[in-house]
C-alpha atoms as a PDB file:
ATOM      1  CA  UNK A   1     -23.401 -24.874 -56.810  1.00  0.00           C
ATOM      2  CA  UNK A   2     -21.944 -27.436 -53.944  1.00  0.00           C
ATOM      3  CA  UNK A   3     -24.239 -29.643 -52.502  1.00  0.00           C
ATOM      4  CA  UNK A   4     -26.112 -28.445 -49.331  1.00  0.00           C
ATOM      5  CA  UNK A   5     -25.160 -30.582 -46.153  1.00  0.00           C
ATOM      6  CA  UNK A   6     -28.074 -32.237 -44.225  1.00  0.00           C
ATOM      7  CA  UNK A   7     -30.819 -32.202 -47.176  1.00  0.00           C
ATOM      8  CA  UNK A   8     -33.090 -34.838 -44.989  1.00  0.00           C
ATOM      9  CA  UNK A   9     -32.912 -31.851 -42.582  1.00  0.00           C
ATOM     10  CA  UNK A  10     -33.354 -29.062 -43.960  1.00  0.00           C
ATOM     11  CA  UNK A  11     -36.174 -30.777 -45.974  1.00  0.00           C
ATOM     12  CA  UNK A  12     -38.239 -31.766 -42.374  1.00  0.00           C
ATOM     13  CA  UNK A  13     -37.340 -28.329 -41.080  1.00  0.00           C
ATOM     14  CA  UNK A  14     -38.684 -26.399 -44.279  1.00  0.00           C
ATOM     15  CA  UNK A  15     -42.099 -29.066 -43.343  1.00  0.00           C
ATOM     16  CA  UNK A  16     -42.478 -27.724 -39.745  1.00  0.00           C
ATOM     17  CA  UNK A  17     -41.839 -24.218 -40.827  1.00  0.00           C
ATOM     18  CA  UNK A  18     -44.748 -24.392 -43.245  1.00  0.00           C
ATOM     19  CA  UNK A  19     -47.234 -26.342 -40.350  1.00  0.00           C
ATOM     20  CA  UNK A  20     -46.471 -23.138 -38.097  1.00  0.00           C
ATOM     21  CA  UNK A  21     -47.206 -20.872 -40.500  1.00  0.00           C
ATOM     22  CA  UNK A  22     -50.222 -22.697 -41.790  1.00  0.00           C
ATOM     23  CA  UNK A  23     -51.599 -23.320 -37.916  1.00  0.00           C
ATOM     24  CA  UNK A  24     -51.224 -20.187 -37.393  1.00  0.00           C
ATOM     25  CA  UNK A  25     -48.572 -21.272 -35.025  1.00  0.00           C
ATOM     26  CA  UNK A  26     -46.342 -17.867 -36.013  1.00  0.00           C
ATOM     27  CA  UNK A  27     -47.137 -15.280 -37.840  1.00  0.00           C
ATOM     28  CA  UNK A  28     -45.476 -12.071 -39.935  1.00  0.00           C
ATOM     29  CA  UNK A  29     -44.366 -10.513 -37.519  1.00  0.00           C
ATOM     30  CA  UNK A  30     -41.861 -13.424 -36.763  1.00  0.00           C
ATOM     31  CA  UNK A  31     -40.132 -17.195 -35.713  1.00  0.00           C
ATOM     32  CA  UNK A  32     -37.360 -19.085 -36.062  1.00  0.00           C
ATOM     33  CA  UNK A  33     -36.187 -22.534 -35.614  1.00  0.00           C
ATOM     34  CA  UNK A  34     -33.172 -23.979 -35.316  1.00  0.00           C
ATOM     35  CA  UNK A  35     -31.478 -27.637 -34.776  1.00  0.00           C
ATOM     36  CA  UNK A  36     -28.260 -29.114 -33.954  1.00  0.00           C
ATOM     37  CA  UNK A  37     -27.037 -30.914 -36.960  1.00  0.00           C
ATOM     38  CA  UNK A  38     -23.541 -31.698 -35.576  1.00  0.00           C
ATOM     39  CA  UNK A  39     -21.110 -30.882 -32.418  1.00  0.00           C
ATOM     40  CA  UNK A  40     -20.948 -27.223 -33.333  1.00  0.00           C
ATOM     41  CA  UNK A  41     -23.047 -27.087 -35.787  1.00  0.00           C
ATOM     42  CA  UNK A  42     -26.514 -25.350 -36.030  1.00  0.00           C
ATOM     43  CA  UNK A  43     -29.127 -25.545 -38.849  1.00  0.00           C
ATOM     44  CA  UNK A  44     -30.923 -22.556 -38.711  1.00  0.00           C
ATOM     45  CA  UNK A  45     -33.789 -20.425 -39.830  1.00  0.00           C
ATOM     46  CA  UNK A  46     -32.860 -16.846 -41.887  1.00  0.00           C
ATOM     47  CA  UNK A  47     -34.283 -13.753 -40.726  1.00  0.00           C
ATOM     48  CA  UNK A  48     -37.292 -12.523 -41.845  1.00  0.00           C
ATOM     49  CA  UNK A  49     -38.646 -16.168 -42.677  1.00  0.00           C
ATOM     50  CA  UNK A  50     -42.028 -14.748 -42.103  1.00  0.00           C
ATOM     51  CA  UNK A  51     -42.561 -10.891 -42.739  1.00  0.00           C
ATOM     52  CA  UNK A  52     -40.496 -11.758 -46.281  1.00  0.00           C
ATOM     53  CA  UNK A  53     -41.257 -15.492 -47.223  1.00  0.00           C
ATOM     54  CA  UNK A  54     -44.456 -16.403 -45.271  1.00  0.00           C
ATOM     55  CA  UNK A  55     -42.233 -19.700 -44.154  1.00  0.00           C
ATOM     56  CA  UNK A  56     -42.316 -20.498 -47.613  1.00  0.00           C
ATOM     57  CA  UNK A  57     -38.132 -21.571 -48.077  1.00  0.00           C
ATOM     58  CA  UNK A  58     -36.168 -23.284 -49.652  1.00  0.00           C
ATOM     59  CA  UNK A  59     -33.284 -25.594 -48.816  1.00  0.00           C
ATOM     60  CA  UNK A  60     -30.654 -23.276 -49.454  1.00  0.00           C
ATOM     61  CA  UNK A  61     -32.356 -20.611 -47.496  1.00  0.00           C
ATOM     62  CA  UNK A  62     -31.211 -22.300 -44.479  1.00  0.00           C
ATOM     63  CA  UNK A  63     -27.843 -21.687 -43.152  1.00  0.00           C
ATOM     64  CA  UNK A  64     -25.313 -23.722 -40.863  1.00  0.00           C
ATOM     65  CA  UNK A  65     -23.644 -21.727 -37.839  1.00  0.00           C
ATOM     66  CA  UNK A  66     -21.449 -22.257 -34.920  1.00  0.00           C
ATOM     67  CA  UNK A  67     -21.927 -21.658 -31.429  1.00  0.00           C
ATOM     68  CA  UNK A  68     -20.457 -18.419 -32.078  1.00  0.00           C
ATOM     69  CA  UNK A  69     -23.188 -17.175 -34.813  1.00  0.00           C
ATOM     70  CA  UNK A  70     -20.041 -18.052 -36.923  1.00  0.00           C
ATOM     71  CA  UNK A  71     -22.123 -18.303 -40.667  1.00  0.00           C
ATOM     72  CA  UNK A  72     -20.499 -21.673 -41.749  1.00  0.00           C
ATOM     73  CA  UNK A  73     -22.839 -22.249 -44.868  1.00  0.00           C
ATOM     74  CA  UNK A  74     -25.339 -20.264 -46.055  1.00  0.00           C
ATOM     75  CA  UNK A  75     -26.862 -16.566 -47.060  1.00  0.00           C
ATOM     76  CA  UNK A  76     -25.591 -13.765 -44.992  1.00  0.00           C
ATOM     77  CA  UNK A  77     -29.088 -12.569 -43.245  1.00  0.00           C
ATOM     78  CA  UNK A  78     -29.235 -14.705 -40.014  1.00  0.00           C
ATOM     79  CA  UNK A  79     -32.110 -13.842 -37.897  1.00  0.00           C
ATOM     80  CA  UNK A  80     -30.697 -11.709 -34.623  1.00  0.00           C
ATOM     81  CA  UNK A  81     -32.922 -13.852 -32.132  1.00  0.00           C
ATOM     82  CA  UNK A  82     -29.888 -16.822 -33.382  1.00  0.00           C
ATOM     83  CA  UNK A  83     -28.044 -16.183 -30.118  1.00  0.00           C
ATOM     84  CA  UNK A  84     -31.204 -17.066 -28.111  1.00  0.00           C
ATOM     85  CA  UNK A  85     -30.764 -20.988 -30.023  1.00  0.00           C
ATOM     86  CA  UNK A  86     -27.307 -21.031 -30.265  1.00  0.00           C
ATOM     87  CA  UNK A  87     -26.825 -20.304 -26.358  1.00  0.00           C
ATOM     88  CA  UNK A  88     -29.346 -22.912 -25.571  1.00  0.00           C
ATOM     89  CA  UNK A  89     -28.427 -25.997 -27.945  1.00  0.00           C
ATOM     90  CA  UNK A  90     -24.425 -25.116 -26.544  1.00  0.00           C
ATOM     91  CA  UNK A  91     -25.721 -25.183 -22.788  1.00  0.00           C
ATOM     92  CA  UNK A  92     -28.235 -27.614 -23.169  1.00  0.00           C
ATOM     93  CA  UNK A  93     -26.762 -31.287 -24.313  1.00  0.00           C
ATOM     94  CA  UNK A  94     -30.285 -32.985 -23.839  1.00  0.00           C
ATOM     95  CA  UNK A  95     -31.903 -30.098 -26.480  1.00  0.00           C
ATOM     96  CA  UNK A  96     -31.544 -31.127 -30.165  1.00  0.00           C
ATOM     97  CA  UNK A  97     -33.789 -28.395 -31.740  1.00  0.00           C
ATOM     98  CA  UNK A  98     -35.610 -25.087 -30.359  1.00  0.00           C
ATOM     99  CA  UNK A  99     -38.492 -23.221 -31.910  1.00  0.00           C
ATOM    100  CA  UNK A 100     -39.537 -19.656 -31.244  1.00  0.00           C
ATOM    101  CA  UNK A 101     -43.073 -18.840 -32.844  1.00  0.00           C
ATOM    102  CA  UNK A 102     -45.753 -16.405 -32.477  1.00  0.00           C
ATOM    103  CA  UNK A 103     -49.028 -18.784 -31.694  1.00  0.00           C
ATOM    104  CA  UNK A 104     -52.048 -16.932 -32.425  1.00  0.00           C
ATOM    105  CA  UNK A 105     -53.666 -17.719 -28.865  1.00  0.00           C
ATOM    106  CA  UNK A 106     -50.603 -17.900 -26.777  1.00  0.00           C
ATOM    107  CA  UNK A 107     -49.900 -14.569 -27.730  1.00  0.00           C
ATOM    108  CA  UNK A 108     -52.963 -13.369 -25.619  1.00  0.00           C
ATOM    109  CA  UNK A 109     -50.813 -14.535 -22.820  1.00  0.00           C
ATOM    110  CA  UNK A 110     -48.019 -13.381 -24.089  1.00  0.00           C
ATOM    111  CA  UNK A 111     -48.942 -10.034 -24.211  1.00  0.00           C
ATOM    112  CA  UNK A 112     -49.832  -9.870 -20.528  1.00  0.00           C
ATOM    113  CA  UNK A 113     -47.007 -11.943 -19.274  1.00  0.00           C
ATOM    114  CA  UNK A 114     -49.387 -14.406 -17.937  1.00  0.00           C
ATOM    115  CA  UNK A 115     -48.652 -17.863 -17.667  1.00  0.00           C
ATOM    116  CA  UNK A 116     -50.345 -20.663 -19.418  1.00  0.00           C
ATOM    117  CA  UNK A 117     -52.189 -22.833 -17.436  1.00  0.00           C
ATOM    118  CA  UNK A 118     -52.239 -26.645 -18.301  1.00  0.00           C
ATOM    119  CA  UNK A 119     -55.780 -27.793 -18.574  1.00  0.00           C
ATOM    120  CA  UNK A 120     -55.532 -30.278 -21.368  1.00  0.00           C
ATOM    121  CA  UNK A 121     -54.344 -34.606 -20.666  1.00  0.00           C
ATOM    122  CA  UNK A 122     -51.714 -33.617 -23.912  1.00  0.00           C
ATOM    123  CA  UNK A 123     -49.769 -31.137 -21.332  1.00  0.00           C
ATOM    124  CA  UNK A 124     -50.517 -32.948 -18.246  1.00  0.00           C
ATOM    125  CA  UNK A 125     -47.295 -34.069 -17.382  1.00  0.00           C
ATOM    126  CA  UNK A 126     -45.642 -30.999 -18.458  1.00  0.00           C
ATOM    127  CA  UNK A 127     -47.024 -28.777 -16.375  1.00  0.00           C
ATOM    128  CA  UNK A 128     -48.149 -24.923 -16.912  1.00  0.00           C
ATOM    129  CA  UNK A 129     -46.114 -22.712 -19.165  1.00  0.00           C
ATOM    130  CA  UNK A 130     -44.263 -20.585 -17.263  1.00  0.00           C
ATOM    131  CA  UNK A 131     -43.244 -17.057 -17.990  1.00  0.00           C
ATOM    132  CA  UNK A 132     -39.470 -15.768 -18.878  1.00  0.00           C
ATOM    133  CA  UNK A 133     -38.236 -12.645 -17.614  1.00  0.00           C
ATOM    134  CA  UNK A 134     -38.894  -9.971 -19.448  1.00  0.00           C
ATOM    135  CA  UNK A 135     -35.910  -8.767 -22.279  1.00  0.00           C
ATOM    136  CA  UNK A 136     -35.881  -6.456 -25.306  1.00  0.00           C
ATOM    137  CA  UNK A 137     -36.309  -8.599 -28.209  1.00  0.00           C
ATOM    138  CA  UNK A 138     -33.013  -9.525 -30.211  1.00  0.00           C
ATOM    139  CA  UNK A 139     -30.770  -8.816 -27.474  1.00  0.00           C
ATOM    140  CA  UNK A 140     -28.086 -10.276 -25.627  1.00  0.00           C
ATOM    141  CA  UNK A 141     -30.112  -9.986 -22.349  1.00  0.00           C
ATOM    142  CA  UNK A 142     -33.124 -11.815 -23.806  1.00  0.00           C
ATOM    143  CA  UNK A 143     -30.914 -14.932 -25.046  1.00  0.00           C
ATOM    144  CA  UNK A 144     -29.551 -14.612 -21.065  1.00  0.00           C
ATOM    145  CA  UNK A 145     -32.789 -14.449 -19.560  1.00  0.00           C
ATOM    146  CA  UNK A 146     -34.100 -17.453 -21.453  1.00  0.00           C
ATOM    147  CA  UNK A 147     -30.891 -19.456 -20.989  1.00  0.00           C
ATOM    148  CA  UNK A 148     -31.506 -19.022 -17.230  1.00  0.00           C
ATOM    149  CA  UNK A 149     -35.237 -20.077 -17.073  1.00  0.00           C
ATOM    150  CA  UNK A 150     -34.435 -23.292 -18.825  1.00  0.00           C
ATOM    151  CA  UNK A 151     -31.306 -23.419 -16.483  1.00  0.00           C
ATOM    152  CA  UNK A 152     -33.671 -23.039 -13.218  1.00  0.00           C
ATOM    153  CA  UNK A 153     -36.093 -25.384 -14.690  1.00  0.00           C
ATOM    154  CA  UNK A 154     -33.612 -28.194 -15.936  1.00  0.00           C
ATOM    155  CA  UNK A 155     -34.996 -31.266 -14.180  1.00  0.00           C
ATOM    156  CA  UNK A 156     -38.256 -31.034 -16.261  1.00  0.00           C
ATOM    157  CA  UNK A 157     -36.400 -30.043 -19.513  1.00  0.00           C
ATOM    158  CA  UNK A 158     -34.395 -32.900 -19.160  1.00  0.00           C
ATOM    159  CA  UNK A 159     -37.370 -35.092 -19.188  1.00  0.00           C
ATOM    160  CA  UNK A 160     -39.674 -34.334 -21.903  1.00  0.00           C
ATOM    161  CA  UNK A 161     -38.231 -30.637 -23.191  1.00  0.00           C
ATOM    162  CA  UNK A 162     -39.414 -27.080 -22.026  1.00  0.00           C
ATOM    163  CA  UNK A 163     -41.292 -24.015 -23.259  1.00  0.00           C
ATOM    164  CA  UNK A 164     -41.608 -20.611 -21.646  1.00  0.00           C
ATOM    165  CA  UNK A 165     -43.390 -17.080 -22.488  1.00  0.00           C
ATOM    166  CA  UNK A 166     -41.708 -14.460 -24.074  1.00  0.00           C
ATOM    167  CA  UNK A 167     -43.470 -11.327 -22.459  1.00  0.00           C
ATOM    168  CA  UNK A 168     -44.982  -9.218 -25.091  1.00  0.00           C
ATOM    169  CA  UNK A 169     -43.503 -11.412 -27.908  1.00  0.00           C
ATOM    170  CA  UNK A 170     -44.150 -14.775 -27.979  1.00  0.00           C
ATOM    171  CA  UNK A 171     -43.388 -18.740 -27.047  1.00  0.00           C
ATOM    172  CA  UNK A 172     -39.346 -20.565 -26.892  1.00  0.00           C
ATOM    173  CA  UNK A 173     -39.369 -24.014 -26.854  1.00  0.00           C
ATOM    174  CA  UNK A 174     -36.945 -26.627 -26.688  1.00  0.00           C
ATOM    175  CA  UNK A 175     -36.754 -29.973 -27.107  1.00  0.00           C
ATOM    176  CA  UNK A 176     -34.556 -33.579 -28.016  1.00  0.00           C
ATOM    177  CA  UNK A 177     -35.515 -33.630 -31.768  1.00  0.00           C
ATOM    178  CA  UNK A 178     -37.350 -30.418 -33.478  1.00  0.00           C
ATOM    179  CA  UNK A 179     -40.838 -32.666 -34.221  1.00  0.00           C
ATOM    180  CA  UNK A 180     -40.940 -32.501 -30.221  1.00  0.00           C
ATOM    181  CA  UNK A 181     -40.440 -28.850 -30.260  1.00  0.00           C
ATOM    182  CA  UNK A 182     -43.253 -28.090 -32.715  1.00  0.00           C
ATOM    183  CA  UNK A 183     -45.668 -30.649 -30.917  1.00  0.00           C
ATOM    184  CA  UNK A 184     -44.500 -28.680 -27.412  1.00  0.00           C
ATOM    185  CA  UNK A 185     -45.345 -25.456 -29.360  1.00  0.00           C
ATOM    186  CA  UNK A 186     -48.908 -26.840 -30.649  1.00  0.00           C
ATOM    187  CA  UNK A 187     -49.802 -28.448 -27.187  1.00  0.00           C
ATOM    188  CA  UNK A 188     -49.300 -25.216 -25.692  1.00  0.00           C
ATOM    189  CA  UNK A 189     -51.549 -23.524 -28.012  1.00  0.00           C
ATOM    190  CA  UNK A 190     -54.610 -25.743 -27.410  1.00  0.00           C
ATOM    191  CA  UNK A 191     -53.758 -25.109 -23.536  1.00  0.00           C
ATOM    192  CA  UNK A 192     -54.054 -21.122 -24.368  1.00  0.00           C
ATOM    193  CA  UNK A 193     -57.550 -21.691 -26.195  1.00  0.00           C
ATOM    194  CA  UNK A 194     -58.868 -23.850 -23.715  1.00  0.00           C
ATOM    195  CA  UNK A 195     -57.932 -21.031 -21.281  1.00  0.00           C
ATOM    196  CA  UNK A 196     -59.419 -18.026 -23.620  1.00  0.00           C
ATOM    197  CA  UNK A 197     -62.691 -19.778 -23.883  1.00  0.00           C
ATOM    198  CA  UNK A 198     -63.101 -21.115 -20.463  1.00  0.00           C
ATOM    199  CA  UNK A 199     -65.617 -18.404 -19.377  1.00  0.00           C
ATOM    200  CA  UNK A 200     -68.051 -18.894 -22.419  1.00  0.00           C
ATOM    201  CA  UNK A 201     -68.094 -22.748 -21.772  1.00  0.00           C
ATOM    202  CA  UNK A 202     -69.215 -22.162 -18.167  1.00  0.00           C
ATOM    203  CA  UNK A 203     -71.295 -19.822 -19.338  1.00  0.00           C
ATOM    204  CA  UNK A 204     -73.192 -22.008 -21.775  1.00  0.00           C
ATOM    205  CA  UNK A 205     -73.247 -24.714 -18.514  1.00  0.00           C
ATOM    206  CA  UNK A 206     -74.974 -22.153 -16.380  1.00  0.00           C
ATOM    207  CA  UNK A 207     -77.762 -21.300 -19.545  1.00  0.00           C
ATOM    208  CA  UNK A 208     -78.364 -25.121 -19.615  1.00  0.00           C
ATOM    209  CA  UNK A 209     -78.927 -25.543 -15.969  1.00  0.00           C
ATOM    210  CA  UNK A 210     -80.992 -22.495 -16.169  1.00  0.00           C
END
């Protein structure tokens, strides 16, 4: 068997894969990440890396594409959410990796369309999470929709990365390098449960005063 191009990166991928899993960060019912490895090059989750594997992979589970969804290296079963990446890492020079995931708590947003509010210092400076418009999942029109959020909100994306709702499916988020996607994705998350239990901590403030 050839060797597999970008081993140190496919090995830190397979790492974040199993944290999301693990956090609870996706679930079975999907993900994906992907990172740009070279100009026109894209190392990329398979599909089903969840429902099938439980993000358990292995290095030559992960495939190299073009821009194109061209399958440069690789098995043949790439995820149909890869347009969504590909469209982004082409359009976006100052991305390097994006990660969709399934957060257990962001999902309760997610489901509702709703905005996630920041309310923690860790996403302070990157404001609430803002809500994409809404796209049948694995279509063209979802990879659109999401290209033009992070198009319209480019001056913050360019700072520090970007993440956005999925309505009724789940969290996108982009970033220079894919450790600052998944620590986007996980400072979301505490944002979402901060939000989901704000009502039983004033609660608990009103019994003490009480």
């Amino acid at each position: 068997m050839a060797e597999l191009s970008y081993m140190d990166r496919r090995l830190e991928m397979l790492e974040i894969i199993r944290f999301l899993y693990d956090r609870k960060l996706t679930n079975a019912a999907g993900g994906n990440l992907s990172e740009r490895v070279a100009e026109n090059r894209v190392l990329i989750t398979p599909t089903m890396m969840s429902e099938h594997h439980r993000c358990r992979l292995n290095p030559e589970d992960l495939m190299i594409i073009d821009y194109d969804c061209n399958i440069i290296e690789g098995p043949d079963k790439l995820s149909r959410e890869s347009k969504m990446h590909t469209m982004l890492l082409k359009n976006f020079p100052e991305f390097g990796a994006v990660i969709h995931a399934h957060p257990q708590f962001s999902m309760c947003f997610a489901a509702f369309s709703q905005p996630i509010p920041s309310v923690t210092e860790a996403t302070m400076k990157m404001g609430d999470c803002g809500v994409i418009h809404q796209a049948w999942a694995y279509s063209e029109e979802l990879a659109i929709r999401t290209n033009e959020y992070f198009m319209n909100n480019r001056e913050r994306a360019q700072k520090m990365g970007l993440e956005g709702i999925l309505p009724q499916h789940g969290i996108v988020a982009a970033a220079p390098t894919l450790n600052k996607a998944y620590s986007i994705v996980e400072r979301v998350e505490y944002d979402a449960m901060a939000n989901i239990f704000k009502p039983a901590v004033y609660a608990a403030q009103e019994n003490l005063h009480e």
